[in-house]
Each structure stands twice: as C-alpha cells, then as structure tokens.
C-alpha atoms as a PDB file:
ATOM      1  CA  UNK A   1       6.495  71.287-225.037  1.00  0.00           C
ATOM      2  CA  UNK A   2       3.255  70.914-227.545  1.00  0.00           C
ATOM      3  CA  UNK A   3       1.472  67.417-226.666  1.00  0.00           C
ATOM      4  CA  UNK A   4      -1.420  67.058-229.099  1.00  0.00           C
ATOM      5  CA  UNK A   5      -4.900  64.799-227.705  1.00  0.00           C
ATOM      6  CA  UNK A   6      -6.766  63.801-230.851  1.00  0.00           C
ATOM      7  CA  UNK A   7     -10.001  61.896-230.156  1.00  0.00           C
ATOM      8  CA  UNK A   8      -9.930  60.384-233.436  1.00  0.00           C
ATOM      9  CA  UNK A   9      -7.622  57.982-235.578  1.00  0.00           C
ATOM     10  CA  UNK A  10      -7.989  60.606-238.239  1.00  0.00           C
ATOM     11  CA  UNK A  11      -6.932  63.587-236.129  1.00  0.00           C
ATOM     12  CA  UNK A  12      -4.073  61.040-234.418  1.00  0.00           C
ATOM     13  CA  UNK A  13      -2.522  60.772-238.178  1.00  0.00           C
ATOM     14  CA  UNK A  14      -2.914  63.979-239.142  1.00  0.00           C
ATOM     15  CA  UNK A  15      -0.750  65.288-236.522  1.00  0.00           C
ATOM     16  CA  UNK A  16       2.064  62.713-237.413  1.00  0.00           C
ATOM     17  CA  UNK A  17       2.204  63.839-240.902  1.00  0.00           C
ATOM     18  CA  UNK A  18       2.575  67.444-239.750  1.00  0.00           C
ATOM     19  CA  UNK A  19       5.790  66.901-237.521  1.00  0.00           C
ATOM     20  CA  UNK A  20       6.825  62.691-237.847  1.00  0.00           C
ATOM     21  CA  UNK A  21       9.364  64.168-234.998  1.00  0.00           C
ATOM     22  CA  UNK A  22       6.771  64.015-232.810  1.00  0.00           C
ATOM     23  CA  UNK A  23       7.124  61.702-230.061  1.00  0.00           C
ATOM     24  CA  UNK A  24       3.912  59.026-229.760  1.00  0.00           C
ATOM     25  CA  UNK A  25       2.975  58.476-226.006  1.00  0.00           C
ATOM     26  CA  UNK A  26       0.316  55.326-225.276  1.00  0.00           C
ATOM     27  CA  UNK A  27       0.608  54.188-222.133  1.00  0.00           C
ATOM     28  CA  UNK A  28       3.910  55.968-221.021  1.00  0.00           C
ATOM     29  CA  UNK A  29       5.440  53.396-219.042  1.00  0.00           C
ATOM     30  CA  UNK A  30       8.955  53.231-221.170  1.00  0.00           C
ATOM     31  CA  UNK A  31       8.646  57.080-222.335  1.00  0.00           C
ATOM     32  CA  UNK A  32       8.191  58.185-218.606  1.00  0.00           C
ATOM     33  CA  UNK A  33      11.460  56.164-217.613  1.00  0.00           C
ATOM     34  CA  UNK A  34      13.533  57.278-220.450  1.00  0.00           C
ATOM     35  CA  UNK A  35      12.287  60.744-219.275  1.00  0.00           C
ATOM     36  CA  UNK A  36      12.993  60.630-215.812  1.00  0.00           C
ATOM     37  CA  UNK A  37      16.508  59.354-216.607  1.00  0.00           C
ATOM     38  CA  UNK A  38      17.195  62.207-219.260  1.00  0.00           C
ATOM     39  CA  UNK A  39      17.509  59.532-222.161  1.00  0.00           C
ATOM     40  CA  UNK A  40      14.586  61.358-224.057  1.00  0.00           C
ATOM     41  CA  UNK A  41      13.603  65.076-224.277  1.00  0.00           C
ATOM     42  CA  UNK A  42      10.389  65.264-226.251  1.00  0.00           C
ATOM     43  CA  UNK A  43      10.173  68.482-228.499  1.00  0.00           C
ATOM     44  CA  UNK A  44       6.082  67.438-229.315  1.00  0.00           C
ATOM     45  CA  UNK A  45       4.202  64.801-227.899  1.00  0.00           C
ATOM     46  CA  UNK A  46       1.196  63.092-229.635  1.00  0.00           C
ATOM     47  CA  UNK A  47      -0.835  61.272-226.689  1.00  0.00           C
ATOM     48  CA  UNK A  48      -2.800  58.651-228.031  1.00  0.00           C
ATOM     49  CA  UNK A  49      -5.256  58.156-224.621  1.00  0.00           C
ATOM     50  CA  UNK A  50      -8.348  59.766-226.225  1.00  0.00           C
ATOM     51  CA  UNK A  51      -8.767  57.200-228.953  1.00  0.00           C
ATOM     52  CA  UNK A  52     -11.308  55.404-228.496  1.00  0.00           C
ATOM     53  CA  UNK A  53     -10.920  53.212-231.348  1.00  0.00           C
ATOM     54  CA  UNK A  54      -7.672  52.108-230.596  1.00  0.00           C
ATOM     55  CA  UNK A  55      -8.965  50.267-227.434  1.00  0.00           C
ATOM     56  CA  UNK A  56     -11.154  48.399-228.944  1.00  0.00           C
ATOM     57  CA  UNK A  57     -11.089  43.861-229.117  1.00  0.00           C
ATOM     58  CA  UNK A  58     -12.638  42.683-232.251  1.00  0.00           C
ATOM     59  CA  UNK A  59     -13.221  38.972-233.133  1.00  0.00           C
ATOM     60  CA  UNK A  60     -13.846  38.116-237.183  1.00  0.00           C
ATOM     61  CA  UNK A  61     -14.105  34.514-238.428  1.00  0.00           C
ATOM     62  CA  UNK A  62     -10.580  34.791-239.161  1.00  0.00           C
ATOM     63  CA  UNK A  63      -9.191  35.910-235.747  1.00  0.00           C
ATOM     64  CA  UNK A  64      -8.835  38.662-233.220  1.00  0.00           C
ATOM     65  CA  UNK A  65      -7.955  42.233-234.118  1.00  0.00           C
ATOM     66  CA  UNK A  66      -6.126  43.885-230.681  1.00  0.00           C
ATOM     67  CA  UNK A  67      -6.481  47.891-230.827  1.00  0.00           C
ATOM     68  CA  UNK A  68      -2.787  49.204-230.431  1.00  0.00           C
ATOM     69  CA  UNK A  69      -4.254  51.086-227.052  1.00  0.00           C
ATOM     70  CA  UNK A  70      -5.613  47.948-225.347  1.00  0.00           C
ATOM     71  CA  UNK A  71      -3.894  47.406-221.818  1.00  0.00           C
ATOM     72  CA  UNK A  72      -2.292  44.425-219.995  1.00  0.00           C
ATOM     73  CA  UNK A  73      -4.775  44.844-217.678  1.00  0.00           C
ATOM     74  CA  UNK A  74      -7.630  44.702-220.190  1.00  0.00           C
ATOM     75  CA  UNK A  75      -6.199  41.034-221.942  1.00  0.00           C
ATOM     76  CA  UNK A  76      -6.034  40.149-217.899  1.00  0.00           C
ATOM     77  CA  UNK A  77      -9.616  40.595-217.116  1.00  0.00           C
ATOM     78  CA  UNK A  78     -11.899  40.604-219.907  1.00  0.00           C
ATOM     79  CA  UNK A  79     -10.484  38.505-222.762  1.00  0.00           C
ATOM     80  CA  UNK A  80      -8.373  35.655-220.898  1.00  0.00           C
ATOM     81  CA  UNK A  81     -10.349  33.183-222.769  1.00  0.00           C
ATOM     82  CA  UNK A  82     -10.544  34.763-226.297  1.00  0.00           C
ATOM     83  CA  UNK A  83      -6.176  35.310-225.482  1.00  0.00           C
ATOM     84  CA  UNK A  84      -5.459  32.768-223.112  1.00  0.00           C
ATOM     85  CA  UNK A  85      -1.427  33.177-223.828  1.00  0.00           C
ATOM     86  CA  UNK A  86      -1.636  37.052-223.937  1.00  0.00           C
ATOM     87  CA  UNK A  87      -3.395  36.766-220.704  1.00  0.00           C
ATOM     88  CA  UNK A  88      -0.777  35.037-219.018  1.00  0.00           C
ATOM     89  CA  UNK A  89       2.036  37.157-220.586  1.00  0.00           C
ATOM     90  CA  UNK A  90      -0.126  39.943-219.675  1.00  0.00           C
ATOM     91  CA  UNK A  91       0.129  38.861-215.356  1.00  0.00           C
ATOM     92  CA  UNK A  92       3.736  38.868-215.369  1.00  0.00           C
ATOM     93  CA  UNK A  93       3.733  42.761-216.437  1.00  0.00           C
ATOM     94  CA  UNK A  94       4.724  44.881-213.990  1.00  0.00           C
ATOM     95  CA  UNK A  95       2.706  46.280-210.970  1.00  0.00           C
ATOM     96  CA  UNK A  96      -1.299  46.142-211.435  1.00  0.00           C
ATOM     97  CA  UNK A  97      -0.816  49.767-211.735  1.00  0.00           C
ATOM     98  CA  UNK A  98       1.691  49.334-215.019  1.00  0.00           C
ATOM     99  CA  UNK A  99      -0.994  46.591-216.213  1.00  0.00           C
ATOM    100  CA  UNK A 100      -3.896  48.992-216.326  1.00  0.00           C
ATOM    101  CA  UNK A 101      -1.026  51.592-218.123  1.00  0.00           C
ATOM    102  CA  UNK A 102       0.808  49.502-220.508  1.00  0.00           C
ATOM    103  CA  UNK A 103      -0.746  48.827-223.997  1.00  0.00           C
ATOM    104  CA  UNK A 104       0.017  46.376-226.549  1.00  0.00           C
ATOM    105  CA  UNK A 105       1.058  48.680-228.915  1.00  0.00           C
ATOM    106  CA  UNK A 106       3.148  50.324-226.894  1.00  0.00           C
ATOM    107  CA  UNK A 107       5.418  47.409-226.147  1.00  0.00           C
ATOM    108  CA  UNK A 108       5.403  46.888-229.909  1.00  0.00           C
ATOM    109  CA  UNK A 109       6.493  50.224-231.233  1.00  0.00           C
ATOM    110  CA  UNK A 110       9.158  50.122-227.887  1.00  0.00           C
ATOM    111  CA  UNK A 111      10.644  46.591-229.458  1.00  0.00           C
ATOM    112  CA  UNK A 112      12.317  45.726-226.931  1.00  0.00           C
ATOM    113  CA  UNK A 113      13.917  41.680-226.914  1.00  0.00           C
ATOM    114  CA  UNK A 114      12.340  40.900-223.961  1.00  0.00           C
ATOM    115  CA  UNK A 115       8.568  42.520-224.582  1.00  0.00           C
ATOM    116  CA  UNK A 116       6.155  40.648-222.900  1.00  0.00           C
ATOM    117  CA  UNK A 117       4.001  39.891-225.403  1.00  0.00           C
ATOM    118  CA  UNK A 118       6.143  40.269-228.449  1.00  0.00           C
ATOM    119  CA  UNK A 119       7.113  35.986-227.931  1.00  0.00           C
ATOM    120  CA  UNK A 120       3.491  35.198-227.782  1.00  0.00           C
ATOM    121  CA  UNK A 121       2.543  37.547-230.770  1.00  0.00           C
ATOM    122  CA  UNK A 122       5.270  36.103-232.762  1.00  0.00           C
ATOM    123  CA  UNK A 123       4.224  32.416-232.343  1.00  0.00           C
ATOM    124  CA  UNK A 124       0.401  33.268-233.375  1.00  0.00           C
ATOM    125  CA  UNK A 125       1.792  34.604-236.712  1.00  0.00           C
ATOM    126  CA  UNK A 126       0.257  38.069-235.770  1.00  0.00           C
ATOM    127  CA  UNK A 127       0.428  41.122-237.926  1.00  0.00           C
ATOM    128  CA  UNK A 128       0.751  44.753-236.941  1.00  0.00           C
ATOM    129  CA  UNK A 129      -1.560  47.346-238.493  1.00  0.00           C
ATOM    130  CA  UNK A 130      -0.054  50.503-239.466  1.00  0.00           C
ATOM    131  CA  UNK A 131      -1.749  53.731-240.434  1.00  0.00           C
ATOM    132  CA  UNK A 132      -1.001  57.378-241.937  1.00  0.00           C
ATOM    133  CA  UNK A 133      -2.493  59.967-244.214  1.00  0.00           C
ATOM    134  CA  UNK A 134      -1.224  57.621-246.992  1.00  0.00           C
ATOM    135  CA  UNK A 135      -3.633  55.063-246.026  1.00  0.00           C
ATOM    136  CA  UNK A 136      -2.849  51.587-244.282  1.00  0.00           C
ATOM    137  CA  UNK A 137      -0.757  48.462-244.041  1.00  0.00           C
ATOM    138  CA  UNK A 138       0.134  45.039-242.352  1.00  0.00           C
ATOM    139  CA  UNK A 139       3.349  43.789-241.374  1.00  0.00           C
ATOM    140  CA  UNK A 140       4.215  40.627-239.561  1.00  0.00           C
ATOM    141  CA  UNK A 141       5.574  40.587-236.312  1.00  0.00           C
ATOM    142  CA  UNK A 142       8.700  39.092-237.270  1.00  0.00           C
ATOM    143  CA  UNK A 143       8.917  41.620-240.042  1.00  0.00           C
ATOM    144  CA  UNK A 144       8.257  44.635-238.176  1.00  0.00           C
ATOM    145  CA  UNK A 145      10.631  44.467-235.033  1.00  0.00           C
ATOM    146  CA  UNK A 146      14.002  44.864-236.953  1.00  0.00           C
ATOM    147  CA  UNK A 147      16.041  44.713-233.736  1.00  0.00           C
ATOM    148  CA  UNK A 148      16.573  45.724-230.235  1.00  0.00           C
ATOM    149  CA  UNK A 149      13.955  49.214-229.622  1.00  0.00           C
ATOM    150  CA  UNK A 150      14.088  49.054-233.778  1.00  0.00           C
ATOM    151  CA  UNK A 151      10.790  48.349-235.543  1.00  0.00           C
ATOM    152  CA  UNK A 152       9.740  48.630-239.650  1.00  0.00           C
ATOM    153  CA  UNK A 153       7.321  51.794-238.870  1.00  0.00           C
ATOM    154  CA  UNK A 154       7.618  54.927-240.369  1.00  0.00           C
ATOM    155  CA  UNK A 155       8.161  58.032-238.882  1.00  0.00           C
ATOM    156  CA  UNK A 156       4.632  59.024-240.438  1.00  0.00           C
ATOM    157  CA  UNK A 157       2.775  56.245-239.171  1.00  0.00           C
ATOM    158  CA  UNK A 158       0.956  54.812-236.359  1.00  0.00           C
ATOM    159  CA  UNK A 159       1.033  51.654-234.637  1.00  0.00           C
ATOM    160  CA  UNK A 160      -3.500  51.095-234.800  1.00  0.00           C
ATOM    161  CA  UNK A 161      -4.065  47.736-233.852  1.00  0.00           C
ATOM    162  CA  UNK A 162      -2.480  43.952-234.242  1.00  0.00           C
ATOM    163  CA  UNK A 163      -4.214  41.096-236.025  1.00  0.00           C
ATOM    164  CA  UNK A 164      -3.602  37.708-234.566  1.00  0.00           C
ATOM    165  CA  UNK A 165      -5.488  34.357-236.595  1.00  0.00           C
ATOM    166  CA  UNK A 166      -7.890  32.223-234.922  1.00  0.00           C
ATOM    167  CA  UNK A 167      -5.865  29.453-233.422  1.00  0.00           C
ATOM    168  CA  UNK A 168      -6.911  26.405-232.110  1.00  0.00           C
ATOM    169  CA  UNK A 169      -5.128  24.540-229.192  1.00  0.00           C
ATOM    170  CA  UNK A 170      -3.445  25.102-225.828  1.00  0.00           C
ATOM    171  CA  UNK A 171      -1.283  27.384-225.290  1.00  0.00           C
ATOM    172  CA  UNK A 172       1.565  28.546-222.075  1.00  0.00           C
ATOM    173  CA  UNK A 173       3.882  31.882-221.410  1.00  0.00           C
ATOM    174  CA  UNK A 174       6.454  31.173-219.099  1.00  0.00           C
ATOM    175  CA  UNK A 175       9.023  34.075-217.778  1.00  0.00           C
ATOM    176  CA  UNK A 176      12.349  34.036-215.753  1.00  0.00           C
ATOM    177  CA  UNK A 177      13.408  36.909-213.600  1.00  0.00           C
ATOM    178  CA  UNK A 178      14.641  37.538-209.765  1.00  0.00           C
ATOM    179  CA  UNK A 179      10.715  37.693-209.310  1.00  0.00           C
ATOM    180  CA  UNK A 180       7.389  36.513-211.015  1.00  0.00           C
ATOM    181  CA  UNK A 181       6.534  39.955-211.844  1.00  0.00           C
ATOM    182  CA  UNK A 182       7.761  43.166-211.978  1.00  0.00           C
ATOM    183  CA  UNK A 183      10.821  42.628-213.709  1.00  0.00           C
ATOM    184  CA  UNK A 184      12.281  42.415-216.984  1.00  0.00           C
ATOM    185  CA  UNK A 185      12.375  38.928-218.377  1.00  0.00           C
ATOM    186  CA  UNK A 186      16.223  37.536-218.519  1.00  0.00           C
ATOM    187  CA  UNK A 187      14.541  35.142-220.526  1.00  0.00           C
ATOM    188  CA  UNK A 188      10.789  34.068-221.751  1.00  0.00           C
ATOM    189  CA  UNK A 189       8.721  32.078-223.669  1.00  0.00           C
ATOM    190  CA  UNK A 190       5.540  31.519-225.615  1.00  0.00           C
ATOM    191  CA  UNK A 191       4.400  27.775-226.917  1.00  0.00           C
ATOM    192  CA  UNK A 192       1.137  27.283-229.157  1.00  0.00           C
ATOM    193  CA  UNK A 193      -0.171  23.936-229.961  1.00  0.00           C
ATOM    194  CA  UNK A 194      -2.037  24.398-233.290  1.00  0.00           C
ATOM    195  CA  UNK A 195      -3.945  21.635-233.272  1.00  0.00           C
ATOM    196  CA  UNK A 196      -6.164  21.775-236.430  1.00  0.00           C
ATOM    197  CA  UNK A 197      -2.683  22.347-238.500  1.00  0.00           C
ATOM    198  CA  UNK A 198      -0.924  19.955-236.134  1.00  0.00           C
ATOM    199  CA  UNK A 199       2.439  22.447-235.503  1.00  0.00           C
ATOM    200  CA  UNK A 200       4.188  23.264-232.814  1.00  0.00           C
ATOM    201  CA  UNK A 201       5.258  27.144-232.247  1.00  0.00           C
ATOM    202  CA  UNK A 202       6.883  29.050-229.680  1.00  0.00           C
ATOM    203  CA  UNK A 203       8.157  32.382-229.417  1.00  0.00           C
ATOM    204  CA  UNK A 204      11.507  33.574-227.428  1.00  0.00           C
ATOM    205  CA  UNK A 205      12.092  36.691-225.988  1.00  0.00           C
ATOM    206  CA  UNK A 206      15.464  38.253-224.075  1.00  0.00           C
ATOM    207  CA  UNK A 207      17.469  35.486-225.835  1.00  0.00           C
ATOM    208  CA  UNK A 208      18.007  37.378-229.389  1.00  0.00           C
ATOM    209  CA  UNK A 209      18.063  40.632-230.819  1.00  0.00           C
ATOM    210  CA  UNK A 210      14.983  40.367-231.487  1.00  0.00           C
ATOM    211  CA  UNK A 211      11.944  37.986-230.518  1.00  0.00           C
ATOM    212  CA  UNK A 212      12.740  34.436-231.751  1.00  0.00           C
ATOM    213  CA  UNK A 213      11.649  31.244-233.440  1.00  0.00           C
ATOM    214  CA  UNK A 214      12.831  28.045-233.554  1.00  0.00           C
ATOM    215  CA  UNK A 215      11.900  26.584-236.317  1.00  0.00           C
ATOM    216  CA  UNK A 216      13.836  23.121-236.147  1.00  0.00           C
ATOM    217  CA  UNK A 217      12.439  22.475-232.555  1.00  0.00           C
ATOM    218  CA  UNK A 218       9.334  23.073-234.026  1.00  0.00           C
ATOM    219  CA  UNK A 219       9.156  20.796-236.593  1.00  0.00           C
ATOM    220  CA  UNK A 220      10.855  17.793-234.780  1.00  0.00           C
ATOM    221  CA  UNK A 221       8.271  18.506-231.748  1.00  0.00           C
ATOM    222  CA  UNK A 222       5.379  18.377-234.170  1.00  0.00           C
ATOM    223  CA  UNK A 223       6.404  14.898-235.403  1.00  0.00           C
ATOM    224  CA  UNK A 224       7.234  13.981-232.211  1.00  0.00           C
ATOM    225  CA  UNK A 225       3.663  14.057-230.999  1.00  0.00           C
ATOM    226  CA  UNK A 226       0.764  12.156-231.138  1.00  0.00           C
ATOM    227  CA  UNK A 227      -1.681  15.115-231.909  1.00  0.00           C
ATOM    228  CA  UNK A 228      -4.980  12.657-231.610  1.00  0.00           C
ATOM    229  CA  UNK A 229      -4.127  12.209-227.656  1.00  0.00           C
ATOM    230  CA  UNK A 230      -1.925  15.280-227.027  1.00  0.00           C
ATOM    231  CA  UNK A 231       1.038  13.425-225.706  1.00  0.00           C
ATOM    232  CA  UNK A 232       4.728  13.329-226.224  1.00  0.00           C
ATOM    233  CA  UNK A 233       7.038  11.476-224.470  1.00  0.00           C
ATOM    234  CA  UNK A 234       9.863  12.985-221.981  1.00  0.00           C
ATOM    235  CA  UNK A 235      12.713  12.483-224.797  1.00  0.00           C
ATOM    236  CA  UNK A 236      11.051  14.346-227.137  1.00  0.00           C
ATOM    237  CA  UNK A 237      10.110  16.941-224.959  1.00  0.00           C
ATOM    238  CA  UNK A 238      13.872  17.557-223.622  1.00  0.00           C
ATOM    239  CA  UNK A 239      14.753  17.452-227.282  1.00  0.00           C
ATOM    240  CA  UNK A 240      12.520  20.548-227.987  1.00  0.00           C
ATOM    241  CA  UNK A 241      13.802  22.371-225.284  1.00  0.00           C
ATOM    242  CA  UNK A 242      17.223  21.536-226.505  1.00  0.00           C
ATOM    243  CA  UNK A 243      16.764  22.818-229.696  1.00  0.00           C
ATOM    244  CA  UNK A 244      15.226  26.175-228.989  1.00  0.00           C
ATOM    245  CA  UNK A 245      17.963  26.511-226.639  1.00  0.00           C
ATOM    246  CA  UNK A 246      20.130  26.067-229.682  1.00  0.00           C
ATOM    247  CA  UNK A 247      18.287  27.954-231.539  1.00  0.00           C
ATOM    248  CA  UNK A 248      18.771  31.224-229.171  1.00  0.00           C
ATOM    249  CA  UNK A 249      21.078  34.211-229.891  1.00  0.00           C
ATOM    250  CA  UNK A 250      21.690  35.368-226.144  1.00  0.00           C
ATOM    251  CA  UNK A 251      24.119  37.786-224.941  1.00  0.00           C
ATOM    252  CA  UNK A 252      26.059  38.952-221.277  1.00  0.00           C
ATOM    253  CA  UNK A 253      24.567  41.711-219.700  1.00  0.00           C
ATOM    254  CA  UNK A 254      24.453  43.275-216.246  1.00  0.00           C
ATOM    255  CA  UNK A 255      20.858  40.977-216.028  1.00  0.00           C
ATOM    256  CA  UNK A 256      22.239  37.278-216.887  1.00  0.00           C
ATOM    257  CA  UNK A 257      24.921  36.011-218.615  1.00  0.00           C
ATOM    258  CA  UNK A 258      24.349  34.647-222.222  1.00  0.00           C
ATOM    259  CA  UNK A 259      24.941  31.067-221.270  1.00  0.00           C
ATOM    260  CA  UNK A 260      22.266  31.263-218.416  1.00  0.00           C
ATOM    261  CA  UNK A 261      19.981  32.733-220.719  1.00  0.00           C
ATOM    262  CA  UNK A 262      20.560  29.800-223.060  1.00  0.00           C
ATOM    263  CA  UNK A 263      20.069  27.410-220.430  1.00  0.00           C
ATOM    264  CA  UNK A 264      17.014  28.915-219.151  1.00  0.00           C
ATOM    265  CA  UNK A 265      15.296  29.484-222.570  1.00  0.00           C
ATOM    266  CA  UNK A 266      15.590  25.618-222.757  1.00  0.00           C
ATOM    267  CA  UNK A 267      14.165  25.162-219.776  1.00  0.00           C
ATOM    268  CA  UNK A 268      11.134  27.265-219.749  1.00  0.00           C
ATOM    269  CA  UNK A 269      10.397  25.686-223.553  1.00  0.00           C
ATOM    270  CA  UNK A 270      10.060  22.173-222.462  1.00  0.00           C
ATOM    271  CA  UNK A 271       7.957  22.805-219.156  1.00  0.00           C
ATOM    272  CA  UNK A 272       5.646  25.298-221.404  1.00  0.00           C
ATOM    273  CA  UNK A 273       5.602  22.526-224.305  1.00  0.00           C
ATOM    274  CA  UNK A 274       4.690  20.164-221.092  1.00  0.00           C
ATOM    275  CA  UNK A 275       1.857  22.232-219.556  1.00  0.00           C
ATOM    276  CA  UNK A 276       0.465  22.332-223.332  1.00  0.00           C
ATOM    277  CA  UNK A 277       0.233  18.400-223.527  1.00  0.00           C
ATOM    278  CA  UNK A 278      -1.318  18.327-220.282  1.00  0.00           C
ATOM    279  CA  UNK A 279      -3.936  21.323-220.632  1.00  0.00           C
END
C-alpha cells in the first residue's frame, strides 16, 4: 500500500488530483478503527502529518482561521481563550492520547452526527476551506456535512483549514455519555451568546442526521433576554430547552433510544443557555 508524506499544501493536492481514490489520513483516530475492524482497506494513503501549514491558528480582524491539522489537544492548551467553546468540546475527546491525535479537520471530513466540535462550529457560523489543483473554496458548516460520515468535498480536494467569525459573548459545550470523556456523545450541545448582535445560537449533535440548529428556540431565547444584564428568567430558559428538544431529529440505536436523546438534548440546552447567563 503507497502512503504519500507531502511537506507542502501544494505537494498534499497534487497527489489528490493524481488518484482522488486515495484515502486522506490526519490524525487517524476513525481511519485506524475502521481499519482494525476491516470496514476500510486503503489502496493509497495520503498522510497529511508533515504539513506544517495545516497546523497553524491564525487570528484576522474578522475571526480565527483553524488549520484542518490542528489537534484537540492544541485548542485544549494553547488557545482556550481565543476558542473558549472549542476548548471545552475539545476536553471531552477521548483519551489525552486521542486529544494530542485528533484534528479538527479530521472530525470534519469524518461527519459524523455526534463530532465533537461539529455543534460548536455550526453555532459560530464557521466555514470550511477547501483546496485542489483547481484552486480554493468556502463552504459553511451546515452546507458541507450533507449527512451522517457524508460531507460536500470533492474527491479532488482537501479539507485546509476552517474559518470561524470573531464572536463576542459567552459561550458552553455540554456532552452526555456513560462517562465525561471517552465516549461518543448520545447527545451534545453547543450555546453562543452573541452579544454585540444580541442572538442566541446553539448547535446539536447525535440528535439529527446531521449537526443541528434550532432556529425557533433561538429566536424566542433572544427576545426572551435582557441582553444589557445577561439574564433570563427560569420560564424562558425551560422554554429554550423545550424547543431545541423539539427541534431535534433523534433516532434508536444500540447507544440511546431516540426519545432519551430528545429528552437529553433539552436538557443539556437549558443548563448550557444557563451557564452562559451566569458566565
């Protein structure tokens, strides 16, 4: 089996237009699973861990630009308070050992409905940068993951890097599983307080096809709130977490049932909504 190490973007695309069959390893940690179990049998591999451009944080006046090769581990330590919701998304992830692994882009291009970061990246409005020899694109998040382990990308093309805006306001990831870490989310949840626009947004993972918003709970929640002392009464607050649960397209599986899910997603909206009000 071929597996290709470019050191450069260039190189990294290059290969891709060559054989689009190729299968794109970053940090491994689905692949090597899906491996192990004989679900995948890579013919060519192009390993993306020699790119040093693809690790790299950038801040611009208008927001953060995350390099597709960026780990878990990295958001953890050195840019909790540039991503403070990616940060705590990014603790829940597996072992310390799957944190320092696992990359951004990674759980992008792998889609999954319960990504760890895919709730969070959906309620910043964040927008995945796509390359190939035919130059480059953007995609939002909610346009790019088409459904479960589907995304928008073409066989030609990299995942390079996801934009998120500059966002101001509190912000809380909340996850449900048997355990606090190390475990796939049944259900999960990202709420942003965007305080110079005065909205409300969260992100739902486990509980659709596909990450979710809510965009009724949002609303009511934003006029539900008096944004010049950050406070919303306990009605209003239940209300939201009604209305996401509503809002949720859960199913049974061997990990939950779809009506625990539903419950849960509800649950984990208004205590994230709360810990917002009170940051």
């Amino acid at each position: 089996m071929p597996i290709a190490r470019p050191t450069s973007l260039d190189d990294a695309v290059a290969v891709l237009a060559d054989d689009p069959a190729a299968d794109v390893l970053a940090g491994g940690t689905d692949a090597m699973v899906e491996i192990s179990f004989d679900h995948r049998r890579p013919r060519h591999v192009l390993a993306l861990r020699r790119i040093d451009e693809l690790r790299q944080v950038t801040t611009t006046s208008l927001g953060v630009r995350i390099g597709a090769m960026v780990t878990y581990g990295q958001i953890e330590r050195d840019h909790a308070t540039l991503l403070p919701g990616l940060a705590m998304a990014s603790r829940t992830v597996g072992s310390p050992q799957i944190r320092n692994a696992g990359t951004i882009g990674g759980n992008l291009g792998t889609a999954s409905p319960a990504g760890d970061a895919l709730p969070w990246l959906l309620a910043m409005d964040a927008e995945v940068e796509l390359a190939s020899v035919r130059g480059t694109r953007r995609l939002p998040v909610a346009a790019f993951v088409t459904g479960p382990k589907r995304t928008a990308r073409a066989d030609d093309e990299l995942i390079v890097a996801v934009h998120v805006p500059a966002m101001e306001g509190p912000q809380h990831t909340a996850k449900l599983g048997p355990r606090n870490a190390m475990v796939i989310s049944v259900a999960c949840t990202a709420v942003v307080l965007d305080t110079a626009a005065r909205q409300v947004r969260i992100g739902m993972g486990a509980v659709g096809p596909t990450p979710l918003r809510a965009p009724d709970a949002e609303a009511a929640a934003a006029e539900a709130i008096d944004w010049d002392a950050l406070r919303a009464d306990g009605t209003a607050i239940a209300a939201f977490g009604q209305a996401c649960a509503a809002a949720a397209s859960p199913i049974d599986d061997h990990r939950s049932t779809a009506e625990y899910r539903r419950h849960a997603v509800g649950v984990l909206a208004s205590r994230s909504l709360t810990r917002c009000l009170a940051a």
